[in-house]
C-alpha atoms as a PDB file:
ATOM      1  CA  UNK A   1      98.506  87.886  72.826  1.00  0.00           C
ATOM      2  CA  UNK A   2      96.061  86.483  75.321  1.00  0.00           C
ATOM      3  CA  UNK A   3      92.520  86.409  75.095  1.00  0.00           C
ATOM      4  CA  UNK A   4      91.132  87.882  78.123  1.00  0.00           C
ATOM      5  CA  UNK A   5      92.939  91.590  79.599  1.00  0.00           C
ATOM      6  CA  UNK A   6      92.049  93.816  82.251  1.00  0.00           C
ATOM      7  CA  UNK A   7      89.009  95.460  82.339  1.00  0.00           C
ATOM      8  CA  UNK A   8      87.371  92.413  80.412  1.00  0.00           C
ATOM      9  CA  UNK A   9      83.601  91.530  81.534  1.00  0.00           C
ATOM     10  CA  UNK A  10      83.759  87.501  82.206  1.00  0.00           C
ATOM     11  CA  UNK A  11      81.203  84.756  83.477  1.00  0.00           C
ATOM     12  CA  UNK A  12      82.993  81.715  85.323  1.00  0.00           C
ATOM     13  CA  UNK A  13      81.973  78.641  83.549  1.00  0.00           C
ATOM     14  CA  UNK A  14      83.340  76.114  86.939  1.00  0.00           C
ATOM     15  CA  UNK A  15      83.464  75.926  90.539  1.00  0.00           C
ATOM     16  CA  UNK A  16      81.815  77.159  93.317  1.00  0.00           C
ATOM     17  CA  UNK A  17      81.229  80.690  91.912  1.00  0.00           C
ATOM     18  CA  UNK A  18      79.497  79.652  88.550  1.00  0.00           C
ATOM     19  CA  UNK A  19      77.531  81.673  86.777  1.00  0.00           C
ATOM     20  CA  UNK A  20      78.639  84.975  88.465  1.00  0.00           C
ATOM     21  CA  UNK A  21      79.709  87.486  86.482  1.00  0.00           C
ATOM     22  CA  UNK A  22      82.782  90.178  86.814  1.00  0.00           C
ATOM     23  CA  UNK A  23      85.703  92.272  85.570  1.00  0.00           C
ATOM     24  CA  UNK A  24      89.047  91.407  85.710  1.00  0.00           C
ATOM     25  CA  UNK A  25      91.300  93.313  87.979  1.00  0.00           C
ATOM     26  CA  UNK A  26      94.669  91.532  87.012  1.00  0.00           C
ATOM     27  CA  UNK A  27      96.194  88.964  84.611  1.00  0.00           C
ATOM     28  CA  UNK A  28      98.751  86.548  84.922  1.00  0.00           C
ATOM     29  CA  UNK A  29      99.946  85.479  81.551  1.00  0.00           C
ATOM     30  CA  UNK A  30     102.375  83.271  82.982  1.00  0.00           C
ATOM     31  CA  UNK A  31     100.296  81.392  85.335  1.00  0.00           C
ATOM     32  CA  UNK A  32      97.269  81.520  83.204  1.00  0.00           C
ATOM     33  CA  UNK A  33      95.511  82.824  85.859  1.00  0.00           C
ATOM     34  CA  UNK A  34      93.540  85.931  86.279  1.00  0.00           C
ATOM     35  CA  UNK A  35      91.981  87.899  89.586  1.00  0.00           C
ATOM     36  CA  UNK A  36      88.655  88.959  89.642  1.00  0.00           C
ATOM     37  CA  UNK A  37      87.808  91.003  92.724  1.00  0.00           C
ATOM     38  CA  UNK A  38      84.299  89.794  95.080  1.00  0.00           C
ATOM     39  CA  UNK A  39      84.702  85.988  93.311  1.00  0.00           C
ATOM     40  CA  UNK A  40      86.968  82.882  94.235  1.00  0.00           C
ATOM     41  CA  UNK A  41      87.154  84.577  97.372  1.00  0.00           C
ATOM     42  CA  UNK A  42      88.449  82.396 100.682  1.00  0.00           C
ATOM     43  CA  UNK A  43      89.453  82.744 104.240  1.00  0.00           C
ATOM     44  CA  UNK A  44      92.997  83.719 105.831  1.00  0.00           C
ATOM     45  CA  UNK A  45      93.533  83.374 109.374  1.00  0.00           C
ATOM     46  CA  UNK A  46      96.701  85.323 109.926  1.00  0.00           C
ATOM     47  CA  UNK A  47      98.175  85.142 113.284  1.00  0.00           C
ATOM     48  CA  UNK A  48      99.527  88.843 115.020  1.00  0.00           C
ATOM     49  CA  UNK A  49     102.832  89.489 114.789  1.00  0.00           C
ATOM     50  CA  UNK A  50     105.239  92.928 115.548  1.00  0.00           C
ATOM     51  CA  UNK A  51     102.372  95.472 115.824  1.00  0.00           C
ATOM     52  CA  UNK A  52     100.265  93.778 112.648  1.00  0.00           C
ATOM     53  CA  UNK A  53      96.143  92.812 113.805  1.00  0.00           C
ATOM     54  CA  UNK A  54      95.569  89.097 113.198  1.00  0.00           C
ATOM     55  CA  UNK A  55      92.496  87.814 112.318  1.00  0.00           C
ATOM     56  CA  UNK A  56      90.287  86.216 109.683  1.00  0.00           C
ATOM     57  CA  UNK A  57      90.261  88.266 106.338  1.00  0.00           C
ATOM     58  CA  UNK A  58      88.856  87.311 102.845  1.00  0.00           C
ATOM     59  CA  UNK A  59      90.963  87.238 100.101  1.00  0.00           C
ATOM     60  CA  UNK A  60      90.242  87.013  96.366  1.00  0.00           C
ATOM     61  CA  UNK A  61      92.152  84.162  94.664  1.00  0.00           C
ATOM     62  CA  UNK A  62      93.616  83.449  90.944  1.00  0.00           C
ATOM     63  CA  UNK A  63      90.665  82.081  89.027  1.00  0.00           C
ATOM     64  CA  UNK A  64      92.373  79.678  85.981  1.00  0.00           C
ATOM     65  CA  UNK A  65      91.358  81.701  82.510  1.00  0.00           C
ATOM     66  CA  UNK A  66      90.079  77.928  81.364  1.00  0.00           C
ATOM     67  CA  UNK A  67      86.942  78.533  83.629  1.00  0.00           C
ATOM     68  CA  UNK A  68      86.368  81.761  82.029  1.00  0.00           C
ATOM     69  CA  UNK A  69      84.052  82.974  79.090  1.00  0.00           C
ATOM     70  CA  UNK A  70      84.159  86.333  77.814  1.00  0.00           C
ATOM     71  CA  UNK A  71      80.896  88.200  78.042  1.00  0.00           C
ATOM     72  CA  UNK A  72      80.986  90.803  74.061  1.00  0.00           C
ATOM     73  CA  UNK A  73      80.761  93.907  74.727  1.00  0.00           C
ATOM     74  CA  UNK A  74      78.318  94.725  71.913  1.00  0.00           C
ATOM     75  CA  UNK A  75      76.339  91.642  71.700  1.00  0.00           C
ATOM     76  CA  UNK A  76      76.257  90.758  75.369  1.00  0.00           C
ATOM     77  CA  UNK A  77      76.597  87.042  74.975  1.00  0.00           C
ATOM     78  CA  UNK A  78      78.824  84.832  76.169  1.00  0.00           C
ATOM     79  CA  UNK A  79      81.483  84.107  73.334  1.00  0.00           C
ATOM     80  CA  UNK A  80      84.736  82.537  72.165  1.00  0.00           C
ATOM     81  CA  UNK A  81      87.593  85.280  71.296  1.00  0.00           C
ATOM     82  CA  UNK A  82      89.138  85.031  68.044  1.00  0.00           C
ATOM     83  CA  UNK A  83      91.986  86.834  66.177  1.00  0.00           C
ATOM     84  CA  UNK A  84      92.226  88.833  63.067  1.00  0.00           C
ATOM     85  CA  UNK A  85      95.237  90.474  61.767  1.00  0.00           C
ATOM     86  CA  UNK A  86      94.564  94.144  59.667  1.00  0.00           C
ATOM     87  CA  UNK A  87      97.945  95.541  58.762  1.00  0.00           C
ATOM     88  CA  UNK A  88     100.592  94.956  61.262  1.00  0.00           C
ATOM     89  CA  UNK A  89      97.667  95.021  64.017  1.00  0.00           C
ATOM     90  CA  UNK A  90      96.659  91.954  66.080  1.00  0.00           C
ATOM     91  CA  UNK A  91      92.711  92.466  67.134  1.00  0.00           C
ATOM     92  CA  UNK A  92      90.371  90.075  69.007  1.00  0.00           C
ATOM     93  CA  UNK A  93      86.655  89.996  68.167  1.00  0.00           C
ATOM     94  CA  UNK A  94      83.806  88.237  68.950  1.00  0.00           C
ATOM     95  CA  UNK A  95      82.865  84.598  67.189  1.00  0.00           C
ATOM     96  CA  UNK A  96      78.932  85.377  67.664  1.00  0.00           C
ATOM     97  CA  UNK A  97      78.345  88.865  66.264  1.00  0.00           C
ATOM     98  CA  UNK A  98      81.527  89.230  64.372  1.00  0.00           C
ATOM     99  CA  UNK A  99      82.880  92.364  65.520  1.00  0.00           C
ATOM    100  CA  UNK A 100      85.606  93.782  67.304  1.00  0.00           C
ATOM    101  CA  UNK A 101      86.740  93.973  70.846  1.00  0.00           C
ATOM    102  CA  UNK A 102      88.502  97.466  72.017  1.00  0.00           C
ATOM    103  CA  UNK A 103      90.318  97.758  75.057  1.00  0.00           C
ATOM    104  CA  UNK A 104      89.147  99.136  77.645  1.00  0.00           C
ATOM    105  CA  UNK A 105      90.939  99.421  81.500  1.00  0.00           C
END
């Protein structure tokens, strides 16, 4: 089970977009990378080719989940997510206030 999912509120911890906060759009687990969209955004030039408009567009990149803190949803603070097991059910919650963190997309 990973830590962060979609629909999460982060703050980026690194880089060139720290401090900025957002939700994430999509997760890869894999990778251990995750998109948020409007941050880690750079430039394409992409050339036209068989009817397609080139030009310069922006594009939001993979930001590593490593540079990412998860923002509580009832405490509003920047926390650590930790896991508790009740019954045959994995849950995350927060390490600051204690309680749990629901799923939301």
């Amino acid at each position: 089970m990973l830590k962060f999912k979609v629909g999460d509120k982060v703050k980026i911890t690194s880089g060139k977009d720290k401090g900025r906060e957002g939700t994430i759009e999509k997760v890869f687990s894999v990778a251990g990378k995750a998109v948020l969209p409007g941050l880690n955004e750079y430039k394409k030039h992409i050339k036209p080719s068989s009817g397609k408009k080139g030009g310069i567009f922006t594009i939001p990149r993979p930001i590593v989940l490593s540079k990412l803190k998860l923002i509580c949803p009832s405490c509003s603070k920047e926390t650590k997510v930790g896991f508790r097991i009740a019954g045959d059910v994995k849950m995350r919650f927060c390490k600051k206030c204690g309680k749990e963190i629901t799923h939301k997309k």
